[in-house]
C-alpha atoms as a PDB file:
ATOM      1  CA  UNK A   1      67.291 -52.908 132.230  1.00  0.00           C
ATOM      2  CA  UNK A   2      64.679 -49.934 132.440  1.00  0.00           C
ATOM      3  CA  UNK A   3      61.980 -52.824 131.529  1.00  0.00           C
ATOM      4  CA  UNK A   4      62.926 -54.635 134.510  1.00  0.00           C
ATOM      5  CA  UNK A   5      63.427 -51.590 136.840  1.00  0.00           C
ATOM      6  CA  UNK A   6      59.766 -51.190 135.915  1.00  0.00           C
ATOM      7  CA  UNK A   7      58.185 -54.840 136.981  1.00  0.00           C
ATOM      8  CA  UNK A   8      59.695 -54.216 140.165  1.00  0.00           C
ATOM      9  CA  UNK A   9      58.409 -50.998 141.284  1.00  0.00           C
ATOM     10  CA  UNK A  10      54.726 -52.046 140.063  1.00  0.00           C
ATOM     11  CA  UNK A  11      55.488 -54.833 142.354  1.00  0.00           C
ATOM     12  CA  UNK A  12      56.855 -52.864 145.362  1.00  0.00           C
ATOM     13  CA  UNK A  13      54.379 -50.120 144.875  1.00  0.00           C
ATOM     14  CA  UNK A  14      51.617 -52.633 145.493  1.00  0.00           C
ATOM     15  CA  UNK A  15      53.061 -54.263 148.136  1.00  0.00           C
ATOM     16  CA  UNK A  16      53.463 -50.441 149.985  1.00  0.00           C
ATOM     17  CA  UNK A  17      52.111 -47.437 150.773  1.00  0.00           C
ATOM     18  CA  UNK A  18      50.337 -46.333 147.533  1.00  0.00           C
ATOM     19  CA  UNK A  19      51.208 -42.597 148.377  1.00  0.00           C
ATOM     20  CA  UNK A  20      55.143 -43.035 150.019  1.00  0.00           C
ATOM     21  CA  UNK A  21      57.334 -40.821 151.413  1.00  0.00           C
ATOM     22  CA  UNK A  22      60.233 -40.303 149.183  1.00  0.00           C
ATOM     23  CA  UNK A  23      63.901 -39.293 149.306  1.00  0.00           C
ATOM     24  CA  UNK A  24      65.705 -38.024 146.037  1.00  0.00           C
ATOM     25  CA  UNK A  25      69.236 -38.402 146.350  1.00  0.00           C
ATOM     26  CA  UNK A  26      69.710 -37.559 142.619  1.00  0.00           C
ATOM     27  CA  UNK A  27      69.340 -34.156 140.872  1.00  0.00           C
ATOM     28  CA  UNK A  28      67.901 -35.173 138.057  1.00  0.00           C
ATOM     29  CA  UNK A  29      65.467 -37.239 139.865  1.00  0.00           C
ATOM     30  CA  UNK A  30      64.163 -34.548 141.371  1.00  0.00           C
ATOM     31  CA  UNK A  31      63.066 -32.439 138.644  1.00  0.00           C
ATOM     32  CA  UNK A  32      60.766 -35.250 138.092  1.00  0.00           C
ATOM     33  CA  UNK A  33      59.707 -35.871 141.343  1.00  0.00           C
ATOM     34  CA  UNK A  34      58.654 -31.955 142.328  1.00  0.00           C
ATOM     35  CA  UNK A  35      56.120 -31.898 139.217  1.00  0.00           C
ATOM     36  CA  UNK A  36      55.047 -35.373 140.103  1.00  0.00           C
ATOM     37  CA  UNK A  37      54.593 -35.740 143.578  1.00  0.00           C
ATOM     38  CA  UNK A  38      52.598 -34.116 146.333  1.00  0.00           C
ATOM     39  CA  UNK A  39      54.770 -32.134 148.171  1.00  0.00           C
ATOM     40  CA  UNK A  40      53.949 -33.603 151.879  1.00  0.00           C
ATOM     41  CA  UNK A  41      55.387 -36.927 149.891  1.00  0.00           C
ATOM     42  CA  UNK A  42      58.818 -35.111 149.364  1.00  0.00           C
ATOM     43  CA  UNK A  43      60.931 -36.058 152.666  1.00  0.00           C
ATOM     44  CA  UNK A  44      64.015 -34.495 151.240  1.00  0.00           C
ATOM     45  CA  UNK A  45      65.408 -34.040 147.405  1.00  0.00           C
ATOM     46  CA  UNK A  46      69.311 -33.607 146.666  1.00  0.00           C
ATOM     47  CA  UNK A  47      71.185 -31.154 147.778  1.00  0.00           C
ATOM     48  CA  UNK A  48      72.304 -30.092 143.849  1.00  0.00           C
ATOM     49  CA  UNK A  49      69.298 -28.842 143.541  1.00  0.00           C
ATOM     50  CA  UNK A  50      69.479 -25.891 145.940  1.00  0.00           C
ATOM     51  CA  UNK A  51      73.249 -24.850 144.493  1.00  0.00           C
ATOM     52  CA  UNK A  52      72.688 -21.985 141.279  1.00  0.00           C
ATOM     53  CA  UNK A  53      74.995 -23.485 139.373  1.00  0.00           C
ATOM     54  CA  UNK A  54      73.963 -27.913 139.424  1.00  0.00           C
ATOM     55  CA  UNK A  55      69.745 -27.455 139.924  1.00  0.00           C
ATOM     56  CA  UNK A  56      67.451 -28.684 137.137  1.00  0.00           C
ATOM     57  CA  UNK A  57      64.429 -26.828 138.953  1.00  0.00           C
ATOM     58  CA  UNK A  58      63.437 -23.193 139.911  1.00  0.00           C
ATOM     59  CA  UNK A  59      65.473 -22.401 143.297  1.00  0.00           C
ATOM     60  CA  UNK A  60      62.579 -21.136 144.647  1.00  0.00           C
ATOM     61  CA  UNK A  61      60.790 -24.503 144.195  1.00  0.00           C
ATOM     62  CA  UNK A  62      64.046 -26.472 145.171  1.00  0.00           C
ATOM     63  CA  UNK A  63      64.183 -24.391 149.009  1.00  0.00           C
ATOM     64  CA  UNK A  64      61.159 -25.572 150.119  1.00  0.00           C
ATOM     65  CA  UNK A  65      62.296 -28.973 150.399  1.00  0.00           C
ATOM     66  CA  UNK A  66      64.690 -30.409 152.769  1.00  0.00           C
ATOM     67  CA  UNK A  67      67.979 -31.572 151.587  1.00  0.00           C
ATOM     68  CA  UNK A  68      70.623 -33.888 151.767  1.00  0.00           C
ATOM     69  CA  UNK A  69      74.127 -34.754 150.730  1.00  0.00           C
ATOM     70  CA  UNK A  70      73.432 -38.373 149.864  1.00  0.00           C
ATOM     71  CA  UNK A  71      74.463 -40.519 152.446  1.00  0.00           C
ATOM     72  CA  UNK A  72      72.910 -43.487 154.342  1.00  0.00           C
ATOM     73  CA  UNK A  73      72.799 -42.059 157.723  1.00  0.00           C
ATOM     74  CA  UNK A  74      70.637 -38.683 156.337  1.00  0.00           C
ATOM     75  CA  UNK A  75      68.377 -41.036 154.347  1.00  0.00           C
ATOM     76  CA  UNK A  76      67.873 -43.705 157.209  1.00  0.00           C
ATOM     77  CA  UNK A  77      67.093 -40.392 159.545  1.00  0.00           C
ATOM     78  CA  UNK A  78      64.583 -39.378 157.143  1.00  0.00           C
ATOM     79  CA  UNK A  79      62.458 -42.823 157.746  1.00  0.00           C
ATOM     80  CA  UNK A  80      61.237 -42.831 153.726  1.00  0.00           C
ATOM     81  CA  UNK A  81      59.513 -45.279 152.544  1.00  0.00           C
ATOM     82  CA  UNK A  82      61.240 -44.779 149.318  1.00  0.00           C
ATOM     83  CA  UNK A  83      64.431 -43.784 147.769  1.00  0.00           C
ATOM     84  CA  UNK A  84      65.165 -42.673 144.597  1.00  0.00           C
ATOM     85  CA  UNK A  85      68.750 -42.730 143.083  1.00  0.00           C
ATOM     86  CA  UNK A  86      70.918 -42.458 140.268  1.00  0.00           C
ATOM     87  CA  UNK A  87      73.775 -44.018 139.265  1.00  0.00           C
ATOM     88  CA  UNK A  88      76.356 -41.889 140.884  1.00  0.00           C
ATOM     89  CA  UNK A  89      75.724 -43.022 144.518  1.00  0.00           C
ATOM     90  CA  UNK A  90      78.199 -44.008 146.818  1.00  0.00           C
ATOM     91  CA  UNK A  91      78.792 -48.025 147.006  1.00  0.00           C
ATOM     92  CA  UNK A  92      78.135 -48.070 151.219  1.00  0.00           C
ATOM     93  CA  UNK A  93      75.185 -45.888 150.524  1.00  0.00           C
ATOM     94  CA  UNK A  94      73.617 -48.269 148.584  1.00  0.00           C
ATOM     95  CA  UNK A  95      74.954 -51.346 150.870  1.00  0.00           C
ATOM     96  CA  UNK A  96      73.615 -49.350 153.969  1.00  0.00           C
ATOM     97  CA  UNK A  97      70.297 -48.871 152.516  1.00  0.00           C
ATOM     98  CA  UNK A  98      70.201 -52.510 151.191  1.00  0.00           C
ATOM     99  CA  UNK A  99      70.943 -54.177 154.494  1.00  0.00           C
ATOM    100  CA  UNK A 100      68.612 -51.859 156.487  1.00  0.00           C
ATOM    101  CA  UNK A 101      65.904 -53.624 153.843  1.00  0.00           C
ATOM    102  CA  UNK A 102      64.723 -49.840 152.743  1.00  0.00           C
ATOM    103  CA  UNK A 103      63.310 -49.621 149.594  1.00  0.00           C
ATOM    104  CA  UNK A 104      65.358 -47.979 146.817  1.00  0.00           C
ATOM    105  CA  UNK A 105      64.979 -47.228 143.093  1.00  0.00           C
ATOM    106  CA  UNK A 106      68.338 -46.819 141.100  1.00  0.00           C
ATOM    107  CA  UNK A 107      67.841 -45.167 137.785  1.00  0.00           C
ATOM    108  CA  UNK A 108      70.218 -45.370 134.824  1.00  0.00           C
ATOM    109  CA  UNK A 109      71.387 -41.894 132.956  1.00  0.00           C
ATOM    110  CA  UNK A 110      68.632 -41.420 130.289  1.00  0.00           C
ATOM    111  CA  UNK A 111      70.414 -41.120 126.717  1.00  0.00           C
ATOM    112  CA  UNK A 112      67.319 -40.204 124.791  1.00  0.00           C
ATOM    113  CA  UNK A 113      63.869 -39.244 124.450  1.00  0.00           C
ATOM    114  CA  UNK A 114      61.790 -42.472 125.191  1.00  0.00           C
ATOM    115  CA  UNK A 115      64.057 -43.337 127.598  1.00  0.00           C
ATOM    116  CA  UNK A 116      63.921 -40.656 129.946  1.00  0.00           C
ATOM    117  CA  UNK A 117      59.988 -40.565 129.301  1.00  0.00           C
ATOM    118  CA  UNK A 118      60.323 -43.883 130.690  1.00  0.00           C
ATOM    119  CA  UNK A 119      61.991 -42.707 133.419  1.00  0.00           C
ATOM    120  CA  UNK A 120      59.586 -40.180 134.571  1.00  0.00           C
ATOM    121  CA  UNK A 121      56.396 -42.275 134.047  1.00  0.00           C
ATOM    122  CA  UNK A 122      58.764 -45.411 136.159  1.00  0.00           C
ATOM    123  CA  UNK A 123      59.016 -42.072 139.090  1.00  0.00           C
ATOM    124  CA  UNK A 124      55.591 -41.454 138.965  1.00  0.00           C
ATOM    125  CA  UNK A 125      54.012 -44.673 139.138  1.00  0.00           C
ATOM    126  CA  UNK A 126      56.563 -45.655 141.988  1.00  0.00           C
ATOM    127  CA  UNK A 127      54.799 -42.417 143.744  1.00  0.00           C
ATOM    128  CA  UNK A 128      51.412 -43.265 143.098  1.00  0.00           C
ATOM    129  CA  UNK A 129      50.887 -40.013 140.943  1.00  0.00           C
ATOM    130  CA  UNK A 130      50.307 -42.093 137.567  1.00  0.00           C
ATOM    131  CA  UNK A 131      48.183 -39.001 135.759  1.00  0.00           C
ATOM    132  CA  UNK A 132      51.090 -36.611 136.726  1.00  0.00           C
ATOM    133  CA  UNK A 133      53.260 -38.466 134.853  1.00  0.00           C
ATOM    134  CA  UNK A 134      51.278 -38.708 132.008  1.00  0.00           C
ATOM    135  CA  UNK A 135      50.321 -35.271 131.744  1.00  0.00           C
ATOM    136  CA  UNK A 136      54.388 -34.356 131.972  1.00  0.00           C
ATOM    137  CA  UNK A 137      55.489 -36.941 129.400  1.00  0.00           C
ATOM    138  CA  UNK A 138      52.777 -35.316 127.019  1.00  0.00           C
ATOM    139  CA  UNK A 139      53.777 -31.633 128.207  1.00  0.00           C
ATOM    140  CA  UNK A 140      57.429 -32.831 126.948  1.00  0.00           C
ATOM    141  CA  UNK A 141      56.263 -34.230 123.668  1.00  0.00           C
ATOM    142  CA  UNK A 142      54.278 -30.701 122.761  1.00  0.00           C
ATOM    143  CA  UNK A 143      58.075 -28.956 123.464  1.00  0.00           C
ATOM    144  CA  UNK A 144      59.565 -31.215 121.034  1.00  0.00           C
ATOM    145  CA  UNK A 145      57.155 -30.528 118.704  1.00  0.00           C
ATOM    146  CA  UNK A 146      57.000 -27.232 118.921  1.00  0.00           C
ATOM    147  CA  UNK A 147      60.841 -27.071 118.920  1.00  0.00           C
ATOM    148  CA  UNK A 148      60.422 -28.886 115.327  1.00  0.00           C
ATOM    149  CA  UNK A 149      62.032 -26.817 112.595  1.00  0.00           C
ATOM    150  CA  UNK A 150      59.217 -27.173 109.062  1.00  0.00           C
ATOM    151  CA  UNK A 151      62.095 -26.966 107.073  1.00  0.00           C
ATOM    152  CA  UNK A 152      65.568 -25.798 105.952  1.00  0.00           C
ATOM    153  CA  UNK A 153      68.624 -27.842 106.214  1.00  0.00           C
ATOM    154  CA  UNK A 154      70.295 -28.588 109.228  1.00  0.00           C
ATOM    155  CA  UNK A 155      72.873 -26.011 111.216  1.00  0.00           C
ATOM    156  CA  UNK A 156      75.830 -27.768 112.427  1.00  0.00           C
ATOM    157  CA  UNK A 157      76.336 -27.116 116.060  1.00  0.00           C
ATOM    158  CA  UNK A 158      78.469 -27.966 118.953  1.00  0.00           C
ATOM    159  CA  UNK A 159      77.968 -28.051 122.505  1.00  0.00           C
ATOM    160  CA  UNK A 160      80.957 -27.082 124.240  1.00  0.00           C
ATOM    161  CA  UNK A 161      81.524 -26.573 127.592  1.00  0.00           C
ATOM    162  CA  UNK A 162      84.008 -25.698 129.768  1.00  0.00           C
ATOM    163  CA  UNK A 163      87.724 -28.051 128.870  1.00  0.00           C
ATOM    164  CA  UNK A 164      86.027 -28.748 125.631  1.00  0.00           C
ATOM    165  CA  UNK A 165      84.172 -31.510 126.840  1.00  0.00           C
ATOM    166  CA  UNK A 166      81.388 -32.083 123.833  1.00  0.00           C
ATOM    167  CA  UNK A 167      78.138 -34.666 123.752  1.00  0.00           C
ATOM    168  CA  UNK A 168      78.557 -36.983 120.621  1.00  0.00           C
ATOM    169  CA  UNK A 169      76.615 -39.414 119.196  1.00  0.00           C
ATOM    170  CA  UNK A 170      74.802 -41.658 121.832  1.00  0.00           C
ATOM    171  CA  UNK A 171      73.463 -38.946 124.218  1.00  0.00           C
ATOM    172  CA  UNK A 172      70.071 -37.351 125.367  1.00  0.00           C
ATOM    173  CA  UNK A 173      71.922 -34.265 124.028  1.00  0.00           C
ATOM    174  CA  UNK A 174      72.831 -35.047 120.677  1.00  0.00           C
ATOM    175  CA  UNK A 175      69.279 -36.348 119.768  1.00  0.00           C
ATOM    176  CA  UNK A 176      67.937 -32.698 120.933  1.00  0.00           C
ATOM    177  CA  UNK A 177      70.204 -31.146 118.757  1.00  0.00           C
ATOM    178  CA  UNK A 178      68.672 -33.165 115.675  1.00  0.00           C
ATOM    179  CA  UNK A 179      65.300 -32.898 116.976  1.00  0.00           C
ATOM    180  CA  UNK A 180      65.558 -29.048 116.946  1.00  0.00           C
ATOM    181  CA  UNK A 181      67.028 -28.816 113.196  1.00  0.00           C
ATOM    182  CA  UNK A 182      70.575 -29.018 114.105  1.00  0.00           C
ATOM    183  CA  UNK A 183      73.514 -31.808 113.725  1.00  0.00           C
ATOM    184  CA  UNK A 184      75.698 -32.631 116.181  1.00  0.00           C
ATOM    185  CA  UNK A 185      79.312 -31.925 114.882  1.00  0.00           C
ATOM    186  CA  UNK A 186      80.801 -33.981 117.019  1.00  0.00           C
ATOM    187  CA  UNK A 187      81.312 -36.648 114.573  1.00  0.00           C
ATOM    188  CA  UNK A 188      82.637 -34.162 112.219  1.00  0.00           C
ATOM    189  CA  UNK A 189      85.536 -34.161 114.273  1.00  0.00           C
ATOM    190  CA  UNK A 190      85.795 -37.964 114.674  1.00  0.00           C
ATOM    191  CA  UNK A 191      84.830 -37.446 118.744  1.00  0.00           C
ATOM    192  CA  UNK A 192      83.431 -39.944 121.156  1.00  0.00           C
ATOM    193  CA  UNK A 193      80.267 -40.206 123.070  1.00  0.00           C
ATOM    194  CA  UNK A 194      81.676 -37.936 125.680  1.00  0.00           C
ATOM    195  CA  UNK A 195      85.128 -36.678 124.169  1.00  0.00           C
ATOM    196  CA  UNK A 196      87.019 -33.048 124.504  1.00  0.00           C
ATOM    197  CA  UNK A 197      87.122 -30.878 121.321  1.00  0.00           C
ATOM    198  CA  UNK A 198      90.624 -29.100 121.262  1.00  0.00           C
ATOM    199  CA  UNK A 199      90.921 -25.989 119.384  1.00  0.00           C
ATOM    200  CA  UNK A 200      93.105 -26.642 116.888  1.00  0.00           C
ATOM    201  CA  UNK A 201      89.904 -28.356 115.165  1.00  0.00           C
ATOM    202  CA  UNK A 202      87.555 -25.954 116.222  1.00  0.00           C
ATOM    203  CA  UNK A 203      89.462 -23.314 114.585  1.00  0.00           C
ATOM    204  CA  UNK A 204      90.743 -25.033 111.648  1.00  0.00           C
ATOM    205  CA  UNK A 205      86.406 -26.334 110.730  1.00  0.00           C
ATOM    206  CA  UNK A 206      84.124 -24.520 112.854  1.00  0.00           C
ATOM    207  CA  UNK A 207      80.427 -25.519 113.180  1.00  0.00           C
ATOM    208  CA  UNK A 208      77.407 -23.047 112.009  1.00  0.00           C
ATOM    209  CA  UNK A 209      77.297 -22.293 115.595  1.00  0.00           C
ATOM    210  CA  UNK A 210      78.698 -23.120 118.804  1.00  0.00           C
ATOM    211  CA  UNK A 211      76.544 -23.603 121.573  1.00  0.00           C
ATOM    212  CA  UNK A 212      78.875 -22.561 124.720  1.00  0.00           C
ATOM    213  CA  UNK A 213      77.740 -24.035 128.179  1.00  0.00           C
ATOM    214  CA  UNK A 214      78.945 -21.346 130.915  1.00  0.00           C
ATOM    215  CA  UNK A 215      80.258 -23.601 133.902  1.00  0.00           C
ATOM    216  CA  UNK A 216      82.884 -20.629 135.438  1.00  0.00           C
ATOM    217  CA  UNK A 217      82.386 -17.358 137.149  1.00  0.00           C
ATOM    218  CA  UNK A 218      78.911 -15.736 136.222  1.00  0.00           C
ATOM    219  CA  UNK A 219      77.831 -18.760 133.899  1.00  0.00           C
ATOM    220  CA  UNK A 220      81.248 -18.099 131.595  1.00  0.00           C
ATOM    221  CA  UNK A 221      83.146 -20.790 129.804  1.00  0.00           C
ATOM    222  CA  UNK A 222      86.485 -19.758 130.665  1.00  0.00           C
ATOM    223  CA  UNK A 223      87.898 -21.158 127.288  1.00  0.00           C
ATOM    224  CA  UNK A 224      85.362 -18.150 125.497  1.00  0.00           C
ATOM    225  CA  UNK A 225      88.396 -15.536 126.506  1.00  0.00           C
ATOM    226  CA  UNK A 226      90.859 -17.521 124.484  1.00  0.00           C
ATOM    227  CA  UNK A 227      91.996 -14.400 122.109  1.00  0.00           C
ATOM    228  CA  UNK A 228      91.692 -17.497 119.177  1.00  0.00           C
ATOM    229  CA  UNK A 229      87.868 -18.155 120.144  1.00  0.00           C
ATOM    230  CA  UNK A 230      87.705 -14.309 120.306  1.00  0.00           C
ATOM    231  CA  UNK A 231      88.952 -14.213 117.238  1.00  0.00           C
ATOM    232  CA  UNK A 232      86.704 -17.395 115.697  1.00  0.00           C
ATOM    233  CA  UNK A 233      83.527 -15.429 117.242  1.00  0.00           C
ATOM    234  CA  UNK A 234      83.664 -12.674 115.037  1.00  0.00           C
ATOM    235  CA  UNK A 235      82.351 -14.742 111.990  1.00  0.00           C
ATOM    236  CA  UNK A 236      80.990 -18.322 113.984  1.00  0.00           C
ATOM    237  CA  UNK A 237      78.429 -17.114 116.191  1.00  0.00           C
ATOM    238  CA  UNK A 238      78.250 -18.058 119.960  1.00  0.00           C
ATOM    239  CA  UNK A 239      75.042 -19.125 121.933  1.00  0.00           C
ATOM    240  CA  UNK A 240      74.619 -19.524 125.628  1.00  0.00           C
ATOM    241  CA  UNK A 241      73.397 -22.802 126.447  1.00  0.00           C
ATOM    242  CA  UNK A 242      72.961 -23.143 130.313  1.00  0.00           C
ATOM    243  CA  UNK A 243      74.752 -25.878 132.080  1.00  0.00           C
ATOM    244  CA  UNK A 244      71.505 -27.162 134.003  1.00  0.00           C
ATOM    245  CA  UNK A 245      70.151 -28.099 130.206  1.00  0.00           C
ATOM    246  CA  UNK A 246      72.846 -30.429 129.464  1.00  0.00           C
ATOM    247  CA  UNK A 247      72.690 -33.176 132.246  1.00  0.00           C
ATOM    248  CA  UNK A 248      69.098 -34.016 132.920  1.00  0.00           C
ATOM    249  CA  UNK A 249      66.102 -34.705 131.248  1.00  0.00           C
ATOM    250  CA  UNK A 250      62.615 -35.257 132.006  1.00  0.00           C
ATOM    251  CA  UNK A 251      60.848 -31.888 132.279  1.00  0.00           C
ATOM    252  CA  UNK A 252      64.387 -30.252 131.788  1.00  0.00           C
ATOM    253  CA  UNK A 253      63.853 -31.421 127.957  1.00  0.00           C
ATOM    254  CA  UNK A 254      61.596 -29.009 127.127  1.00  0.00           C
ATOM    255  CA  UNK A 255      63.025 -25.968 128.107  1.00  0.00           C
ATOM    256  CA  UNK A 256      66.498 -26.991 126.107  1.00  0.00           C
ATOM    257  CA  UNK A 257      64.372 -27.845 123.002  1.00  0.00           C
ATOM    258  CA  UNK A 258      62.671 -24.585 122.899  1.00  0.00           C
ATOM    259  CA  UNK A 259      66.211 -22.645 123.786  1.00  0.00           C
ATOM    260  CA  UNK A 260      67.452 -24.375 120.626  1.00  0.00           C
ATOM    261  CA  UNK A 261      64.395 -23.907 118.764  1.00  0.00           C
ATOM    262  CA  UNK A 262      64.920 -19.964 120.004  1.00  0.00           C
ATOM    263  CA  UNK A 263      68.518 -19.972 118.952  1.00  0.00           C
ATOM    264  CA  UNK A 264      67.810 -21.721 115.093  1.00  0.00           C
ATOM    265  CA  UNK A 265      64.718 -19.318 114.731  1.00  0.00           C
ATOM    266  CA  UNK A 266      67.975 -16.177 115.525  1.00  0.00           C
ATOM    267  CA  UNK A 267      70.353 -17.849 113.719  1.00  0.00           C
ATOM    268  CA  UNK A 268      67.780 -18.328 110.284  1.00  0.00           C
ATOM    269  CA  UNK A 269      66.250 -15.186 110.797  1.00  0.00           C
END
């Protein structure tokens, strides 16, 4: 799918402007486009990324861009020459924008490594900023390599976030956990791909460490004041793991690698 998602940008890039102006309407999208393109390129990036709690990038970066919610009339006002999307979009968006003959990009979710490489390379290219991309897919691959433990045997982890909800086998996330010198318990406890961890397992076979993604008040799980996790954290230790780090990846991959690199190097030390 990504293959052919490829051909046709090379195509459509060559038939275009070889510099376009672009409009993200996807979060994660845009934490590839802000290192990628030129800024006077950017006509407008998702609105996520200016809200604390959703953004992949530095807020500071994110507000000098304009923003938008997403839908057709906002882009169409914008006049891009390019849109960039994710899978999330609303159908009449992308009927709008196909019948007004604008040019749009729909990118799947990246579920590991090469693939979201791909991904950012694919973004570049399609903004005529080739060497950018380059230089971040390599700037990616030194984080993972850095993050790599030299030895030791793997800590069992989960990453659980607020409800339970835990990354199994399958996702960008569980292949960072493994890349970092952890194993993804999920399949310990016979989950899913996306699937919610009660507590009754938790409890009854905890990990080496539970990494707890904050998505309440002030970052906080709101399942972490359960007096049985209260109780559990006084012998399974508890590491933040921000929620920004868990849905994109791109350049958001190396700063969770090195957070669990940070949190393995605690943990053994």
């Amino acid at each position: 799918m990504l293959t052919a998602v490829l051909l046709w940008v090379m195509c459509s890039v060559a038939a275009g402007a070889s510099r376009p102006r672009v409009v993200s309407i996807n979060p994660c999208v845009d934490a590839v486009l802000v290192r990628v393109a030129a800024a006077e390129q950017i006509a407008a990036i998702s609105h996520y990324s200016q809200d604390p709690q959703a953004t992949s990038i530095p807020l500071d970066l994110a507000e000098r861009f304009a923003v938008t919610s997403g839908t057709a009339e906002e882009v169409v006002a914008l006049a891009p020459d390019l849109v960039l999307a994710g899978p999330h979009v609303a159908p009449s968006t992308i009927n709008t924008l196909a019948r007004l003959k604008v040019r749009l990009i729909m990118l799947p979710v990246a579920e590991s490594v090469a693939e979201s490489t791909r991904q950012v390379q694919l973004i570049a290219d399609a903004v005529g900023a080739h060497d950018r991309g380059e230089k971040l897919v390599a700037a990616i691959h030194d984080a993972i390599a850095a993050a790599r433990p030299r030895a030791g045997r793997p800590l069992r982890a989960v990453i659980w976030q607020g409800g339970g909800m835990v990354p199994g086998r399958g996702t960008l996330a569980d292949e960072l956990l493994r890349l970092a010198g952890f194993s993804n318990a999920s399949a310990d406890y016979g989950l899913a791909k996306w699937d919610v961890l009660p507590l009754e397992p938790l409890l009854a076979s905890p990990p080496d460490v539970v990494l707890s993604v904050g998505t309440g008040e002030a970052g906080r799980d709101r399942m972490l004041g359960h007096p049985a996790v209260e109780k559990l954290a006084t012998h399974v230790p508890f590491r933040t793991y921000p929620f920004r780090l868990l849905q994109c990846g791109g350049p958001t991959i190396a700063e969770a690698v090195t957070r669990l690199a940070a949190v393995r190097r605690e943990l053994e030390g």
